[in-house]
N, C-alpha and C. Protein backbone atom coordinates (compact mmCIF):
# COMPACT_ATOMS: atom_id res chain seq x y z
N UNK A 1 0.83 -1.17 0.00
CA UNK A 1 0.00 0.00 0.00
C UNK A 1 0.88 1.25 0.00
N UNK A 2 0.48 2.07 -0.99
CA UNK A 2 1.11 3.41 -0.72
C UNK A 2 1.04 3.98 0.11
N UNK A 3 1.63 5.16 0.63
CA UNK A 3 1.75 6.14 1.81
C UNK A 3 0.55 7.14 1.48
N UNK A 4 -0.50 7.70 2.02
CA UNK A 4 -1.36 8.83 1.59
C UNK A 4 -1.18 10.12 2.40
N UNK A 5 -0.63 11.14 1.38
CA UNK A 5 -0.36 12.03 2.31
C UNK A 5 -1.20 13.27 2.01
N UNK A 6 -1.23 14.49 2.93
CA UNK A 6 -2.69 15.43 2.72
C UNK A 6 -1.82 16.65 2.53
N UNK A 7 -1.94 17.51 0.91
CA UNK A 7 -1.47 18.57 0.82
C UNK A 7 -1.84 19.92 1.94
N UNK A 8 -1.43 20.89 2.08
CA UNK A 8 -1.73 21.71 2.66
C UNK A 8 -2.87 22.57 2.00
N UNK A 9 -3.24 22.67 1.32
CA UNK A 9 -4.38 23.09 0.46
C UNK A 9 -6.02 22.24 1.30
N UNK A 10 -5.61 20.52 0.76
CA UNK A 10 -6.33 19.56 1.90
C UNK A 10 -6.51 19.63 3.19
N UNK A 11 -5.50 19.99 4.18
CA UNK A 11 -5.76 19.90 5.45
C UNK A 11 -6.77 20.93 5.49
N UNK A 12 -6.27 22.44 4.65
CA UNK A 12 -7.44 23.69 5.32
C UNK A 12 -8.50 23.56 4.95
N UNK A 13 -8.53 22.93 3.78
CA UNK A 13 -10.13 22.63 3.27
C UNK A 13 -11.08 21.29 4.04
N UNK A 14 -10.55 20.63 4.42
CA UNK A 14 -10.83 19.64 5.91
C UNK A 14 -11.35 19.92 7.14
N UNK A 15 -10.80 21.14 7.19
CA UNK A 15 -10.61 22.04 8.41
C UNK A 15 -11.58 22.81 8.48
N UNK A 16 -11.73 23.65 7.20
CA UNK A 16 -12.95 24.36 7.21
C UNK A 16 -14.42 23.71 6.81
N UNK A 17 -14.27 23.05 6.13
CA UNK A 17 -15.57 22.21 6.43
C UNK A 17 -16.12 21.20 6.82
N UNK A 18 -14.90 20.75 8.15
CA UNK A 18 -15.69 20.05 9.08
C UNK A 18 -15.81 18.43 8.92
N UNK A 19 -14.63 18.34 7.72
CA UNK A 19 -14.62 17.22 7.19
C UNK A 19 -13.60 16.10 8.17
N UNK A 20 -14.33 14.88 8.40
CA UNK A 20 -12.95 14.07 8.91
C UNK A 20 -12.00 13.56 7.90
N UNK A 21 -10.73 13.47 8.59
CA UNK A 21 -9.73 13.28 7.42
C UNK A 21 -9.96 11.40 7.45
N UNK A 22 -9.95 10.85 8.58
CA UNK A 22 -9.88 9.29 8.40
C UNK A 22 -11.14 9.01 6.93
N UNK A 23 -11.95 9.85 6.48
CA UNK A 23 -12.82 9.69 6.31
C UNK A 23 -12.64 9.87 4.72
N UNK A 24 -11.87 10.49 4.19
CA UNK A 24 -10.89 11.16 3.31
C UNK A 24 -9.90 9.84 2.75
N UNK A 25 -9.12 9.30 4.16
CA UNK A 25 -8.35 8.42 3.65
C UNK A 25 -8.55 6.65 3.49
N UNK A 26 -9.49 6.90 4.18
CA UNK A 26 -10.02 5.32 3.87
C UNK A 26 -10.71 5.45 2.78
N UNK A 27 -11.43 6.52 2.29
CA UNK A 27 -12.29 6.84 0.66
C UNK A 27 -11.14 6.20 0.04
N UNK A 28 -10.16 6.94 -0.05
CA UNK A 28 -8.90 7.01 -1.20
C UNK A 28 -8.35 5.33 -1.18
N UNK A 29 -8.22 4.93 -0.13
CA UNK A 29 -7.67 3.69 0.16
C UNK A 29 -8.67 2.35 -0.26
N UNK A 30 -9.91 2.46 -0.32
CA UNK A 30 -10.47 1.64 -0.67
C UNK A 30 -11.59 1.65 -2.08
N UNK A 31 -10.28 2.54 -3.06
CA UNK A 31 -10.51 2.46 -4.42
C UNK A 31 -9.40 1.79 -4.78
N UNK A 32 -9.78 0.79 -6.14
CA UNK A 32 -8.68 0.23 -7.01
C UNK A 32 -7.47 1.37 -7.51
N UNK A 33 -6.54 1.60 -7.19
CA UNK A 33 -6.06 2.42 -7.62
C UNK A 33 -4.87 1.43 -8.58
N UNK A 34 -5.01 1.92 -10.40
CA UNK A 34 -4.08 1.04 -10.66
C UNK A 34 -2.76 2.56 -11.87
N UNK A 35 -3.53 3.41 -12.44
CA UNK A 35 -3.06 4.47 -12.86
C UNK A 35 -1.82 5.33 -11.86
N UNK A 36 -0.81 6.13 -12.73
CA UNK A 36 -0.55 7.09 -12.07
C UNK A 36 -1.27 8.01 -12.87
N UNK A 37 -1.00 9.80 -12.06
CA UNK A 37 -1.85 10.66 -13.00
C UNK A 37 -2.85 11.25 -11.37
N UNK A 38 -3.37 12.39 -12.42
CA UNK A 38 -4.30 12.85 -11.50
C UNK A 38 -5.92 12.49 -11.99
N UNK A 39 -6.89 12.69 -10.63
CA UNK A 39 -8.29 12.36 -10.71
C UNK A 39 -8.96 12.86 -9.45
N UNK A 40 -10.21 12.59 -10.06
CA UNK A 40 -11.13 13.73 -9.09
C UNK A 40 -12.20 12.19 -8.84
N UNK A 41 -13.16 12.20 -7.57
CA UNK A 41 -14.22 11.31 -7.44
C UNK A 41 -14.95 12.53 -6.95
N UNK A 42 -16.11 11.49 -6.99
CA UNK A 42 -17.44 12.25 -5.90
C UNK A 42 -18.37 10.93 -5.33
N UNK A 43 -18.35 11.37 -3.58
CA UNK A 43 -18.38 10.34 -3.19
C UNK A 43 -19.89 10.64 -2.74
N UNK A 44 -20.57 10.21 -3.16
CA UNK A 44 -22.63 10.31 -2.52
C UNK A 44 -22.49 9.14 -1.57
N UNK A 45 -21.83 8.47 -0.84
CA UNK A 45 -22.21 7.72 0.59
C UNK A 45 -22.23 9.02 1.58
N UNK A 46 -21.68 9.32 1.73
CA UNK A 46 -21.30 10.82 2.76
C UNK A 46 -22.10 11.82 2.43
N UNK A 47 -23.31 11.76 1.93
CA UNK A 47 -23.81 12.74 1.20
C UNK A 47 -24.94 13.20 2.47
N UNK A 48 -25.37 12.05 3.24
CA UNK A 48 -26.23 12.60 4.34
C UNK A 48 -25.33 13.42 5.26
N UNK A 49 -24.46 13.14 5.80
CA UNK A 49 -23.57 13.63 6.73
C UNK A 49 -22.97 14.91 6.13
N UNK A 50 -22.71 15.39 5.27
CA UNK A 50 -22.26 16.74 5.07
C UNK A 50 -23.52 17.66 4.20
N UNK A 51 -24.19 17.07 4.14
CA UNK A 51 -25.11 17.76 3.49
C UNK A 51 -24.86 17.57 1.78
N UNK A 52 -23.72 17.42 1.00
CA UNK A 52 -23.56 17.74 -0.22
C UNK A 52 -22.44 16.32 -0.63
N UNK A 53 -22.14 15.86 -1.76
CA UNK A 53 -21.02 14.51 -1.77
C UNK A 53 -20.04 15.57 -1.98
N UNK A 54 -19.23 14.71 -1.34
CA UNK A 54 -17.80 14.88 -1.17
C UNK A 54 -16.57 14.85 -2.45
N UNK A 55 -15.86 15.87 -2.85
CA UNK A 55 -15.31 15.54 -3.87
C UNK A 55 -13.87 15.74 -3.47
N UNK A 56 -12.83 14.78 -4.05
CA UNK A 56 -11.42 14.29 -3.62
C UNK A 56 -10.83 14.46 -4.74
N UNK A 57 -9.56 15.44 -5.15
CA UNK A 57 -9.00 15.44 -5.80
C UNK A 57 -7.51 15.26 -5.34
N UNK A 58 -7.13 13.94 -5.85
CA UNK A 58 -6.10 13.04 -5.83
C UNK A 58 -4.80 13.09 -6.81
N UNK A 59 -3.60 12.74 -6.41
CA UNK A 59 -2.96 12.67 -7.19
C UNK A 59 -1.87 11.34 -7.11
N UNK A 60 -1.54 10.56 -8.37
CA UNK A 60 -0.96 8.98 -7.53
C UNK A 60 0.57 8.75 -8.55
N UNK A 61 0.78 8.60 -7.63
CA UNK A 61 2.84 8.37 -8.30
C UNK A 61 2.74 7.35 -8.08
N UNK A 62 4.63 6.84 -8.34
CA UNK A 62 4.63 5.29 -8.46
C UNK A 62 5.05 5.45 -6.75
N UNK A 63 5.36 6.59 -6.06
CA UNK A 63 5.83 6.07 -4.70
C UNK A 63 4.88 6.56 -3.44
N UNK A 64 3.65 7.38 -3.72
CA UNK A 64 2.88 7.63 -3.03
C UNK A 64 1.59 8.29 -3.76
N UNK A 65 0.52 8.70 -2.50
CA UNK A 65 -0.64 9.53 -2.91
C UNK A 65 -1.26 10.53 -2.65
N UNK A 66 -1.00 11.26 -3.13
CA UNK A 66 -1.16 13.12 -2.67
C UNK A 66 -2.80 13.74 -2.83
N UNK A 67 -3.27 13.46 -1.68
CA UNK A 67 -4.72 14.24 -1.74
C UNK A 67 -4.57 15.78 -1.80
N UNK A 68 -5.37 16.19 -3.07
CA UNK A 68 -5.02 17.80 -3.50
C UNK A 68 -6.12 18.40 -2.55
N UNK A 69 -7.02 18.37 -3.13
CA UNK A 69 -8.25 18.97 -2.38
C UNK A 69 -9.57 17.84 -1.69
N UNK A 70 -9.99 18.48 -1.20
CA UNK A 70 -11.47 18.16 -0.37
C UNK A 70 -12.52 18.87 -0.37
N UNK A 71 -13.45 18.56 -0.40
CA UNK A 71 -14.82 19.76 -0.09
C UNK A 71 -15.82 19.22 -0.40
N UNK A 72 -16.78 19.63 0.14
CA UNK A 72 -18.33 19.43 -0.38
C UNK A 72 -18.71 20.10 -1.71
N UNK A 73 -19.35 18.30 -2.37
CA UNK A 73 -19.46 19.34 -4.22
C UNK A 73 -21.14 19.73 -4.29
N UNK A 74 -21.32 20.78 -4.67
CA UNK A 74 -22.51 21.71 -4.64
C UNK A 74 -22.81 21.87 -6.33
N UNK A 75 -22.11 21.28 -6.90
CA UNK A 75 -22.21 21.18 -8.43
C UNK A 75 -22.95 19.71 -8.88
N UNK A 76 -23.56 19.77 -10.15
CA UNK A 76 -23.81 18.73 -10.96
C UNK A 76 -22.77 17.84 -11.43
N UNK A 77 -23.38 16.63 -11.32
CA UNK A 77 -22.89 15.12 -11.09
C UNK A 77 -23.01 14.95 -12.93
């Protein structure tokens, strides 16, 4: 398993909305991840609990995984 680590961009956006991070990294961790490259999800399980799904923008090397951003997505799916 790769290392998942949370940009600083991520932590404040975590921070400000109240988001848990375990919550963040077990998302990321329990997708197939087989690409490097960047990608975005949107996660509608979490969708009661924050009010809005959750969108994770990720980034995956061959030696780790860099969560860019976090936030509640208020946009069309």
């Amino acid at each position: 398993m790769k290392p998942i680590k949370l940009s600083r961009r991520a932590k404040r956006r975590i921070r400000l909305y109240k988001i848990e991070e375990k919550e963040i990294i077990n998302t990321v961790q329990n997708i197939e991840l087989h690409n490097e490259g960047k990608f975005e999800i949107v996660i509608d399980e979490l969708k009661e609990k924050y009010k809005y799904p959750l969108k994770i923008a990720y980034e995956e090397t061959e030696k780790k995984i860099m969560i860019i951003t976090a936030y509640p997505f208020k946009g069309r799916i």
